[in-house]
C-alpha atoms as a PDB file:
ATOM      1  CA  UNK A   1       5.720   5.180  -3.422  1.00  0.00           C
ATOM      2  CA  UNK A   2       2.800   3.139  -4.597  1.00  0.00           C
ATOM      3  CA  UNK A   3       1.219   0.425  -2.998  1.00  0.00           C
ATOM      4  CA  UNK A   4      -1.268  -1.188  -4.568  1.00  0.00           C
ATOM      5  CA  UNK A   5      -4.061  -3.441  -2.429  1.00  0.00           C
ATOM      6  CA  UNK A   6      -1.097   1.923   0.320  1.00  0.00           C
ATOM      7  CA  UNK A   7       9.375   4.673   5.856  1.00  0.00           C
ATOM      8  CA  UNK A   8       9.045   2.280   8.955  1.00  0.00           C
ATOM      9  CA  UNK A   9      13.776  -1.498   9.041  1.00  0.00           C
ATOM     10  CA  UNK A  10      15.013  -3.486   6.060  1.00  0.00           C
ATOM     11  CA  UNK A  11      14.614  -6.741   8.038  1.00  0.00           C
ATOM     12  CA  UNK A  12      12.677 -10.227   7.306  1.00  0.00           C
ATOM     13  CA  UNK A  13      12.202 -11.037  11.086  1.00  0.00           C
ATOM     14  CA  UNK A  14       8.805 -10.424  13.341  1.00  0.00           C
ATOM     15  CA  UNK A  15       6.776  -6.984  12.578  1.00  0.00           C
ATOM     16  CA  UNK A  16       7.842  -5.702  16.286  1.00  0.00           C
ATOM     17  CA  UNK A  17       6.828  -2.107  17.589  1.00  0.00           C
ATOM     18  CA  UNK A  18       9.389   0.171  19.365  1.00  0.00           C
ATOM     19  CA  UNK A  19       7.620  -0.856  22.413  1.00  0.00           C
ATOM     20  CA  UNK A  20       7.819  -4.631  21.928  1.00  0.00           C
ATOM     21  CA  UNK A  21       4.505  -4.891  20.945  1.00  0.00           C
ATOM     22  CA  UNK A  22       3.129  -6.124  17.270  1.00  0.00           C
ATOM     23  CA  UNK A  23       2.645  -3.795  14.445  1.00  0.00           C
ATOM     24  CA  UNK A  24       0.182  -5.849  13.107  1.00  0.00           C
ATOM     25  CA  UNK A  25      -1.904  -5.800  16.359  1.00  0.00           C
ATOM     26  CA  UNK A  26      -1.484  -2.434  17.444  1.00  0.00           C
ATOM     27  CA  UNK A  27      -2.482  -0.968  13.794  1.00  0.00           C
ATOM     28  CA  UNK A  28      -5.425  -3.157  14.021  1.00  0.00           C
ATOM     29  CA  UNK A  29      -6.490  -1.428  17.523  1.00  0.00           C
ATOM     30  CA  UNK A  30      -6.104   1.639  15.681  1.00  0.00           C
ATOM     31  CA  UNK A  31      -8.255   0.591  12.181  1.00  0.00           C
ATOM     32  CA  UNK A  32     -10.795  -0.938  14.618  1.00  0.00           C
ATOM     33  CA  UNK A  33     -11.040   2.283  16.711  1.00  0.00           C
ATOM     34  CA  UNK A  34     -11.332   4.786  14.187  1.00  0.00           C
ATOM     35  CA  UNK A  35     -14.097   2.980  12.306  1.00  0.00           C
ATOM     36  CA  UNK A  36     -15.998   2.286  15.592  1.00  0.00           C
ATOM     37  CA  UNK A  37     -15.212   6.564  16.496  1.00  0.00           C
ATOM     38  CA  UNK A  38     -16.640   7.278  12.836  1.00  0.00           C
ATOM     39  CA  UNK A  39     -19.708   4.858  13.409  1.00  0.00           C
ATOM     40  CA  UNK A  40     -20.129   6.371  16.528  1.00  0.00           C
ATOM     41  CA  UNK A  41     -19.944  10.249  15.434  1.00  0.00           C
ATOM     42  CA  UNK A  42     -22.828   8.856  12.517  1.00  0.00           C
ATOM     43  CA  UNK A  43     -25.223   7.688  15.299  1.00  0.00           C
ATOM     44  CA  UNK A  44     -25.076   4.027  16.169  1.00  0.00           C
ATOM     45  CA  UNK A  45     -25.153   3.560  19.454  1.00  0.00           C
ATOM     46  CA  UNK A  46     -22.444   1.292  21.788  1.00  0.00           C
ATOM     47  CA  UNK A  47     -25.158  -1.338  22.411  1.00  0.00           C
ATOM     48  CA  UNK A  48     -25.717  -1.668  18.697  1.00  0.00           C
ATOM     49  CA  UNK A  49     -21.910  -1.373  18.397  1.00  0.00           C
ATOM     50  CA  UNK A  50     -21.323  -4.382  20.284  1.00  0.00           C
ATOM     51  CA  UNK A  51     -23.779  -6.368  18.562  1.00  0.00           C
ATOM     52  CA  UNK A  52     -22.518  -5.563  15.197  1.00  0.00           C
ATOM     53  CA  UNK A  53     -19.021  -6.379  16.217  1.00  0.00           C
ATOM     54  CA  UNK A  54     -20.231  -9.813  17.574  1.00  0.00           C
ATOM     55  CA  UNK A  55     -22.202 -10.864  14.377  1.00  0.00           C
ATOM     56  CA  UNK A  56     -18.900  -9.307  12.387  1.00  0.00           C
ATOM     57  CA  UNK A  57     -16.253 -11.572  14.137  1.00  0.00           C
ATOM     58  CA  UNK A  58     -18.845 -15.035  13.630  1.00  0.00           C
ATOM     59  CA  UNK A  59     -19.284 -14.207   9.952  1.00  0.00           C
ATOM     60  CA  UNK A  60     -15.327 -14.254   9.614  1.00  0.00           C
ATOM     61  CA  UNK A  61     -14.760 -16.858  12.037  1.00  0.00           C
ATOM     62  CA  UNK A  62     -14.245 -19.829   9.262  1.00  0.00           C
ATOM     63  CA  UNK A  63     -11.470 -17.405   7.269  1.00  0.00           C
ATOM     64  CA  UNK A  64      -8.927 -19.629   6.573  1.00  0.00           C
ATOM     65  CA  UNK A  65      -5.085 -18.218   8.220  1.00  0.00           C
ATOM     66  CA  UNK A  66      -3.201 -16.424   5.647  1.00  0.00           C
ATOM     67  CA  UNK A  67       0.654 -17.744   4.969  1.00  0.00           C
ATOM     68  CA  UNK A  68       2.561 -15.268   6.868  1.00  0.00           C
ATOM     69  CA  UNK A  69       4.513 -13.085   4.936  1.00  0.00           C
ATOM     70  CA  UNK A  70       8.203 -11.433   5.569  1.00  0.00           C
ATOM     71  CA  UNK A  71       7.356  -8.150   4.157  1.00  0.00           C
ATOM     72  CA  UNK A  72       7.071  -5.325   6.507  1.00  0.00           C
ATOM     73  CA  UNK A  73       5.694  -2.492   5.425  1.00  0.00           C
ATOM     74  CA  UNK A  74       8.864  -0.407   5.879  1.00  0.00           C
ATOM     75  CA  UNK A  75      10.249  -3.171   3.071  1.00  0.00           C
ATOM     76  CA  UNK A  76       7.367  -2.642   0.511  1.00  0.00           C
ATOM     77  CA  UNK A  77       7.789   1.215   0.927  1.00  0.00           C
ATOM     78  CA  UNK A  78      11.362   0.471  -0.749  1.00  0.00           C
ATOM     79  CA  UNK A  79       9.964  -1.490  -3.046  1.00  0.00           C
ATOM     80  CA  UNK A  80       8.065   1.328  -4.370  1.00  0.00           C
ATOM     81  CA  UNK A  81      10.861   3.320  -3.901  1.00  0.00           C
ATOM     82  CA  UNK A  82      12.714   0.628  -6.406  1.00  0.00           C
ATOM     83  CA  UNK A  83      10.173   0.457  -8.736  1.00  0.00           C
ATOM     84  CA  UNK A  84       9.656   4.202  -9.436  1.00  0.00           C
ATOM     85  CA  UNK A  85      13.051   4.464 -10.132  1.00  0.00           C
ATOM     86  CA  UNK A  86      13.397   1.466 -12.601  1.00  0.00           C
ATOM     87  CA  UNK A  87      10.312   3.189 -14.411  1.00  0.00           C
ATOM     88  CA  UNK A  88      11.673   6.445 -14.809  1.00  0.00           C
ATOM     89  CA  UNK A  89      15.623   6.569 -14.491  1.00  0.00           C
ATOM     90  CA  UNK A  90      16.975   6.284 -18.240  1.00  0.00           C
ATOM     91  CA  UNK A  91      19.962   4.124 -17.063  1.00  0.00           C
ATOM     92  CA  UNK A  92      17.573   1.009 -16.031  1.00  0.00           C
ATOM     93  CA  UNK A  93      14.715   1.468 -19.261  1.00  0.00           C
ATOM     94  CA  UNK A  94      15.072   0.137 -22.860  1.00  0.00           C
ATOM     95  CA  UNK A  95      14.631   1.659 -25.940  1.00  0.00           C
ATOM     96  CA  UNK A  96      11.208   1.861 -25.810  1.00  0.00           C
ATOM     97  CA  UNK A  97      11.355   3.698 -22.767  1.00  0.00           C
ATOM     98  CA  UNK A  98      10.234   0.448 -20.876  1.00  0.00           C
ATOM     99  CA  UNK A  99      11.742  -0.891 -17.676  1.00  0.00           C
ATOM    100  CA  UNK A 100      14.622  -3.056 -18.965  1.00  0.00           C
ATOM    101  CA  UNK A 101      15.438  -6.676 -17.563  1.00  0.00           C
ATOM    102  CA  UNK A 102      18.377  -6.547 -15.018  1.00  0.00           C
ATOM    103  CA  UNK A 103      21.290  -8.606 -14.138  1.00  0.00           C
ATOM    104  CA  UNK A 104      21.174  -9.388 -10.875  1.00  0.00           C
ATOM    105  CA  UNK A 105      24.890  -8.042 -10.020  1.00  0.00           C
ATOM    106  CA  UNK A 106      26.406  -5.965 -12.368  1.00  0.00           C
ATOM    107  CA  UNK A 107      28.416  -2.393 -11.376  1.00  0.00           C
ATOM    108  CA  UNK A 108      25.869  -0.376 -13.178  1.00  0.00           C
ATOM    109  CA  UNK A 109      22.604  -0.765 -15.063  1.00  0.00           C
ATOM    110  CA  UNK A 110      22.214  -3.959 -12.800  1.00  0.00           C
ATOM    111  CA  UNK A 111      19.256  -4.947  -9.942  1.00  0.00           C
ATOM    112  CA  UNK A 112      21.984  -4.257  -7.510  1.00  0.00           C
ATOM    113  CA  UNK A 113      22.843  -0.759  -8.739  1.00  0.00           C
ATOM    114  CA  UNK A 114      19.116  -0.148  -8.700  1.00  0.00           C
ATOM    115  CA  UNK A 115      18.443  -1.146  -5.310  1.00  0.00           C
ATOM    116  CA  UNK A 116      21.627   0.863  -4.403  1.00  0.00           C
ATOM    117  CA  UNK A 117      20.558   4.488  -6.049  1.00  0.00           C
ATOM    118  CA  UNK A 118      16.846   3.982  -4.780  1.00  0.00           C
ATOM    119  CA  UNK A 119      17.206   2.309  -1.958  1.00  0.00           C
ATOM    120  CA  UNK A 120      20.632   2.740   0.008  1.00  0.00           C
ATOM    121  CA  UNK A 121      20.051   1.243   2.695  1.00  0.00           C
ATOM    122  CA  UNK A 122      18.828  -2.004   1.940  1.00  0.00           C
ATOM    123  CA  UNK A 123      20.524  -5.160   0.352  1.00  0.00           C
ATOM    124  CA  UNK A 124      20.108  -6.245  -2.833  1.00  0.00           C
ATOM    125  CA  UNK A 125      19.280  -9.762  -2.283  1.00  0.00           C
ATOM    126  CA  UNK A 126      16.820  -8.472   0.662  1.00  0.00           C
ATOM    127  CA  UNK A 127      15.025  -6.541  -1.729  1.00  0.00           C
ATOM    128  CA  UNK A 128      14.849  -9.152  -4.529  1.00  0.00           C
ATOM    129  CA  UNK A 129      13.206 -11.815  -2.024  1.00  0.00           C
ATOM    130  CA  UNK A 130      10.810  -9.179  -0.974  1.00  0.00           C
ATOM    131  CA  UNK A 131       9.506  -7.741  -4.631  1.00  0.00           C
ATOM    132  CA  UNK A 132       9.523 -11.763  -5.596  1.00  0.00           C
ATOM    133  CA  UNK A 133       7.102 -12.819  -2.651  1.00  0.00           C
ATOM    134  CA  UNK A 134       5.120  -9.813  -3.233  1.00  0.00           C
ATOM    135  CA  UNK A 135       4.821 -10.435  -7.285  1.00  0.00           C
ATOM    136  CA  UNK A 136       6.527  -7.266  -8.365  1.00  0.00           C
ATOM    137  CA  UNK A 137       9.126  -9.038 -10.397  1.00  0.00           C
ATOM    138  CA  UNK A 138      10.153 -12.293 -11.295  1.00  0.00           C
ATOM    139  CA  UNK A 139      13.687 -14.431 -12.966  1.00  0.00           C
ATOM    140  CA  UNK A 140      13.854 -14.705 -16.348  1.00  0.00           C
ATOM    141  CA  UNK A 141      15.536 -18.042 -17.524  1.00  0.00           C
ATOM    142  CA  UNK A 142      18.552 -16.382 -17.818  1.00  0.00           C
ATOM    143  CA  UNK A 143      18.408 -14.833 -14.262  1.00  0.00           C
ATOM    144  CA  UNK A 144      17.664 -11.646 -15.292  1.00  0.00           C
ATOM    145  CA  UNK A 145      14.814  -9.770 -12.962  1.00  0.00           C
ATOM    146  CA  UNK A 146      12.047  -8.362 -14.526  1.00  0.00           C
ATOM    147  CA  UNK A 147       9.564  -5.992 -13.505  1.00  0.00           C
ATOM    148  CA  UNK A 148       5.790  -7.380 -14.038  1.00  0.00           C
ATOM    149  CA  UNK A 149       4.088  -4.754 -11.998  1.00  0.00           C
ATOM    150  CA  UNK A 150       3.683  -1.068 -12.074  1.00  0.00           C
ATOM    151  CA  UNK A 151       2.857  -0.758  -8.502  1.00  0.00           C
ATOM    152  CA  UNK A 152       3.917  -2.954  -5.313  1.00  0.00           C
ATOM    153  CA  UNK A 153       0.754  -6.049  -4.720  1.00  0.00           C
ATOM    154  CA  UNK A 154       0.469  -6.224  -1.208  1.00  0.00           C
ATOM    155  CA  UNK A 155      -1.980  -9.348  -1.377  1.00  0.00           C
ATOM    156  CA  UNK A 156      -3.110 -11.118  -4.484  1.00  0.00           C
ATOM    157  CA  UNK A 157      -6.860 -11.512  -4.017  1.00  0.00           C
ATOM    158  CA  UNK A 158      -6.783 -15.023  -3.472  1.00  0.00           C
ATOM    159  CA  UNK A 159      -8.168 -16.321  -0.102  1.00  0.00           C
ATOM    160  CA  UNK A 160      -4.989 -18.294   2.004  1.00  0.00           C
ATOM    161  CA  UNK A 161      -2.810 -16.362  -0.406  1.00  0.00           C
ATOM    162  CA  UNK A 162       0.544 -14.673   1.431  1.00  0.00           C
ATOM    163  CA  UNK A 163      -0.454 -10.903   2.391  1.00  0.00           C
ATOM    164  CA  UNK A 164       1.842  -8.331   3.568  1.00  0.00           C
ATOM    165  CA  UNK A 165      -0.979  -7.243   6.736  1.00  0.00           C
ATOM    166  CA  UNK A 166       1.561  -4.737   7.928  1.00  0.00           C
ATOM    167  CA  UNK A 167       1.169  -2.876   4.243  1.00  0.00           C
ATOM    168  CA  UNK A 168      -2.628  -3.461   4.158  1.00  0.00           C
ATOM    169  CA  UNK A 169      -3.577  -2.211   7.490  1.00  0.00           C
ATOM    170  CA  UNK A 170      -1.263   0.745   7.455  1.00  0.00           C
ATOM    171  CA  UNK A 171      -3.195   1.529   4.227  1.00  0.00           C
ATOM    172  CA  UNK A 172      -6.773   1.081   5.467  1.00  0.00           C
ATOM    173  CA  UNK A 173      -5.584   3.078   8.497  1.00  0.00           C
ATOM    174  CA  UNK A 174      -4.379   5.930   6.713  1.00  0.00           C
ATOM    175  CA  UNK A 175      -7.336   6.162   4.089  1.00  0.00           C
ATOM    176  CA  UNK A 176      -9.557   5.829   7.661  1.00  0.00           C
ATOM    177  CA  UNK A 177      -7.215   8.954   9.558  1.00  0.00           C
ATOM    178  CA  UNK A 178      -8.859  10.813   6.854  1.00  0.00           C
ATOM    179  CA  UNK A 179     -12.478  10.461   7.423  1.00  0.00           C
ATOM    180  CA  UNK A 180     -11.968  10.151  11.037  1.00  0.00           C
ATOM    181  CA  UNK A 181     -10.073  13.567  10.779  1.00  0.00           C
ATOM    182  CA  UNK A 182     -12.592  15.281   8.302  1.00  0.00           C
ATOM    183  CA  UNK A 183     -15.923  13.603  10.843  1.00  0.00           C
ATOM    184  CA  UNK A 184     -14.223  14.929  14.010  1.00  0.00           C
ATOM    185  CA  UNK A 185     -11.370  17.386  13.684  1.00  0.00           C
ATOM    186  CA  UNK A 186     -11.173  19.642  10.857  1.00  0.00           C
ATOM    187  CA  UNK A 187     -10.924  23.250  11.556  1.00  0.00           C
ATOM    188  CA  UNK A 188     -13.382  24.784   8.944  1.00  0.00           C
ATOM    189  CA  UNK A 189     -15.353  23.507   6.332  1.00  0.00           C
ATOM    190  CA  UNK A 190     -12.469  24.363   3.693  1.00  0.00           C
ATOM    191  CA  UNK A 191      -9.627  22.818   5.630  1.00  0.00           C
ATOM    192  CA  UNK A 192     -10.112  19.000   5.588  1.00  0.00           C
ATOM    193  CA  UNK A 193      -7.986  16.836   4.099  1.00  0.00           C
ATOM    194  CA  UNK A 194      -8.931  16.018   0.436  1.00  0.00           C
ATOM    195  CA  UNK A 195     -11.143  13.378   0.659  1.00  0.00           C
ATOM    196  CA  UNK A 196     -13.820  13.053  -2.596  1.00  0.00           C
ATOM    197  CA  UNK A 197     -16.095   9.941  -4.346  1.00  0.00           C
ATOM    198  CA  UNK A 198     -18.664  10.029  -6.731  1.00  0.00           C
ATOM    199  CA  UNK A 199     -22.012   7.604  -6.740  1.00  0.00           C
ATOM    200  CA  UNK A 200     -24.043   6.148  -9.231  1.00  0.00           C
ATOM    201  CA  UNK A 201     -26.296   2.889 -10.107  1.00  0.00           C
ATOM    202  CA  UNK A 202     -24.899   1.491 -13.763  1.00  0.00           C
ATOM    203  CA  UNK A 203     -25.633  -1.567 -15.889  1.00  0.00           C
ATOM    204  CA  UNK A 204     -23.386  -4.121 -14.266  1.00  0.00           C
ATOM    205  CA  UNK A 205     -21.771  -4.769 -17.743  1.00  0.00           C
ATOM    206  CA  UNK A 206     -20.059  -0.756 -17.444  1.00  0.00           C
ATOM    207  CA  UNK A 207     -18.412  -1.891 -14.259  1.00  0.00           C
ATOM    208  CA  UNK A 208     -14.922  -2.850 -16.718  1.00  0.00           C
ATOM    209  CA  UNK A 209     -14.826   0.222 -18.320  1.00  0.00           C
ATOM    210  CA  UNK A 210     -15.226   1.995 -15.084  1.00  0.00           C
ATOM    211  CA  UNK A 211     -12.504  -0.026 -13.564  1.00  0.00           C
ATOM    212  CA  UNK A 212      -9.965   0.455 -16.587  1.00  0.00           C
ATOM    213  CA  UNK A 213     -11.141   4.570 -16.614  1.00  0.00           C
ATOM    214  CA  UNK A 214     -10.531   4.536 -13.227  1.00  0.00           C
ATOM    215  CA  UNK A 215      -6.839   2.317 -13.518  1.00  0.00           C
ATOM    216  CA  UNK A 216      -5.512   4.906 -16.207  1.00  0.00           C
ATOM    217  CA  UNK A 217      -6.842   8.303 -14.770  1.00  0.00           C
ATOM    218  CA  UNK A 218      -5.727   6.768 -11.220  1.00  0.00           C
ATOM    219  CA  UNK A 219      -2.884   5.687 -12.284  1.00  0.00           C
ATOM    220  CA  UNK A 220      -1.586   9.420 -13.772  1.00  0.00           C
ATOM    221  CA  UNK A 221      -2.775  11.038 -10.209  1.00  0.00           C
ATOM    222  CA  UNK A 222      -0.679   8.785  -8.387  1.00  0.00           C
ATOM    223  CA  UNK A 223       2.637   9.283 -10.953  1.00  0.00           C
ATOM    224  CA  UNK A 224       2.046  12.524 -10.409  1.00  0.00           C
ATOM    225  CA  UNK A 225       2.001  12.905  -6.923  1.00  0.00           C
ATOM    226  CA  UNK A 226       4.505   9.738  -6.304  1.00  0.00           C
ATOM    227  CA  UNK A 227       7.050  12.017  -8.627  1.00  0.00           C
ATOM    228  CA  UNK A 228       6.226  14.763  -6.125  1.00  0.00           C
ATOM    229  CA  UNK A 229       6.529  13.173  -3.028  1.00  0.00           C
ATOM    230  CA  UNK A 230       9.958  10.841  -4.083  1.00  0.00           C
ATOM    231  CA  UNK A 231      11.802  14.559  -4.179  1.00  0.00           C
ATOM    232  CA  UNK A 232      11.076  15.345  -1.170  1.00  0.00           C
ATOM    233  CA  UNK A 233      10.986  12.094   0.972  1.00  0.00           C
ATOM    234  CA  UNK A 234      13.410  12.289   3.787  1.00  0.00           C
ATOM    235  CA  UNK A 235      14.383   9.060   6.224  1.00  0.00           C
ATOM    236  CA  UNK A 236      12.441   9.436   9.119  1.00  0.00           C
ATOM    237  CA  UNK A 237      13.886  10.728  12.393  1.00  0.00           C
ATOM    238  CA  UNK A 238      13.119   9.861  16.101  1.00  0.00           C
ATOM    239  CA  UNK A 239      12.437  14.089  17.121  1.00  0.00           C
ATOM    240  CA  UNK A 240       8.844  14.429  15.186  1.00  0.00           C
ATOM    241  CA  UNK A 241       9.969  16.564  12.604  1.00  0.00           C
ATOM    242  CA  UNK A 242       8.644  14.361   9.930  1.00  0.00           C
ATOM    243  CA  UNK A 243       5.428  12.422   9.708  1.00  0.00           C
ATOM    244  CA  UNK A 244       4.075   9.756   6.599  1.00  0.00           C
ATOM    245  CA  UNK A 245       1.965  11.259   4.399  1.00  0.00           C
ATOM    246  CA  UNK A 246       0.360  10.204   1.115  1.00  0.00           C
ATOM    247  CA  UNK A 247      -2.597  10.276  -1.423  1.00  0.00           C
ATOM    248  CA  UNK A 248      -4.214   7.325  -3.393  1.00  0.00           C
ATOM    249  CA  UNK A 249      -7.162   6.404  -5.788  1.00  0.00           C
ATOM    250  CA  UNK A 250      -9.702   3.766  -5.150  1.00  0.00           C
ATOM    251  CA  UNK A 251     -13.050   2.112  -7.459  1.00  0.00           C
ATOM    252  CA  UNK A 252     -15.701   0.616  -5.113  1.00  0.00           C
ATOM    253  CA  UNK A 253     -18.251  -1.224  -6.728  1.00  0.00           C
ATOM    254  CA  UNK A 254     -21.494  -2.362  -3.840  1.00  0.00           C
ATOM    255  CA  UNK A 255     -23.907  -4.452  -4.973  1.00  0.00           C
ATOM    256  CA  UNK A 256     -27.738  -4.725  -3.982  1.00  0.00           C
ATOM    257  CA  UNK A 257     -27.658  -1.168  -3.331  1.00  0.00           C
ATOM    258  CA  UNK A 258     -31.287  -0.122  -3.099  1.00  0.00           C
END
C-alpha cells in the first residue's frame, strides 16, 4: 500500500479502539510519547520538556478544527490496496498501459470488479465514497471513475481541509517506532531498522529539482517494495502472529538552518 501525506474495519462510523477508546487519541498518546522518550534519550531534561510542550500547545492554539473525515485508516489501506491493482492488473489499464476509466458496475473490467479482486471485503460504493473524499479518483461526466492519483492523499495541504488523522498519525507513529527503536532498543549497531537521510545547504531555487528527484527515485522504492509486500499481505488475526509493517520515502526541506 501507499499512503501518501503512510489492515485495521470497512466502516464510515467513529474511529473506536477494541477497548472503546479513540484511535485517534490513543495513537496520539503514543506519537506524543515516543517523541518526548527520543527527546529525552538526546538530553533535554523533563523541566525543559514541560516548558517546550506548553509554548508548543499556545503556538497551535488558534489552528482552525479540521472537517472530520470518514476515512479510517483501515479504509485508506484498501484504497491502496485498490489502487495498486488498477495500476498494474492488465484487465483494468488501457492501451497505453495507463489505468483505464471504470464503469461503476459492470461484471468485469468495472470499479466494482476492482474493488472485488483487491479488496474483498469491502463494498464497492464504500470504497468509491472513501477514494472520492480522499482525492484519489473522481466521476467523469459520463460516470465513469477515474484514477487522478498514484498514491492515496491522506490530507491535501490546505489548512481546515478534511484529513484522514487516523492515516496521518498511524504514519508519523510508525516513521517515529523507528527512531525510537534504533535510539533505545536495537541489539547491535548492524541490526536497526533501516532508517537513512542525507543533509545539505542548497540555493533555494534547487529545492524543485530535489523534490521531483526525490518523487521519481521515491516513487520506484516504494513500487518496489509495495509489489513486495501486496504478495505477501495477509488479513490480520487476533493471536499475534502478524504485525503491520512498511517502508516509505520522505524530502524535508528546514529553513534558517544555521
Amino acid at each position: 500500500m501507499q499512503v501518501e501525506l503512510g489492515r485495521p474495519s470497512d466502516t464510515t462510523t467513529a474511529n473506536i479502539s477494541p477497548d472503546g477508546g479513540n484511535v485517534d487519541l490513543a495513537s496520539a498518546h503514543i506519537l506524543l510519547r515516543r517523541v518526548f522518550r527520543i527527546l529525552r534519550g538526546c538530553g533535554i531534561r523533563e523541566s525543559e520538556l514541560r516548558l517546550m510542550a506548553n509554548a508548543a500547545i499556545t503556538d497551535v492554539v488558534q489552528v482552525p478544527d479540521p472537517q472530520p473525515s470518514r476515512v479510517t485508516a483501515r479504509q485508506a489501506m484498501m484504497c491502496c490496496d485498490v489502487v495498486l491493482r488498477w495500476r498494474r492488473d492488465c484487465r483494468f489499464v488501457d492501451e497505453n498501459g495507463m489505468p483505464s476509466q471504470l464503469p461503476i458496475h459492470a461484471l468485469e473490467n468495472s470499479f466494482e470488479s476492482l474493488v472485488r479482486v483487491s479488496a474483498p471485503e469491502a463494498r464497492a460504493n464504500t470504497m468509491l465514497h472513501a477514494m472520492l473524499e480522499l482525492g484519489v479518483v473522481r466521476l467523469t461526466d459520463d460516470s465513469r471513475v477515474e484514477l487522478v492519483s498514484e498514491s492515496v492523499v491522506t490530507c491535501s495541504g490546505q489548512e481546515g481541509a478534511p484529513i484522514a488523522s487516523e492515516c496521518v498519525l498511524e504514519h508519523i507513529c510508525g516513521f517515529l517506532g523507528s527512531v525510537e527503536f534504533n535510539v533505545f532498543e536495537k541489539p547491535s549497531r548492524a541490526n536497526g531498522r533501516f532508517e537513512r537521510a542525507c543533509y545539505a545547504s542548497v540555493p533555494r531555487e534547487l529545492v524543485p529539482i530535489l523534490q521531483q528527484l526525490v518523487n521519481s527515485r521515491g516513487q520506484a522504492f516504494v513500487d518496489a517494495i509495495d509489489e513486495w509486500l501486496s504478495r505477501r499481505s495477509t488479513k490480520p488475526t487476533d493471536n499475534n502472529d502478524t504485525v503491520l509493517v512498511g517502508a516509505g520515502a520522505y524530502v524535508f526541506i528546514r529553513d534558517h538552518f544555521a
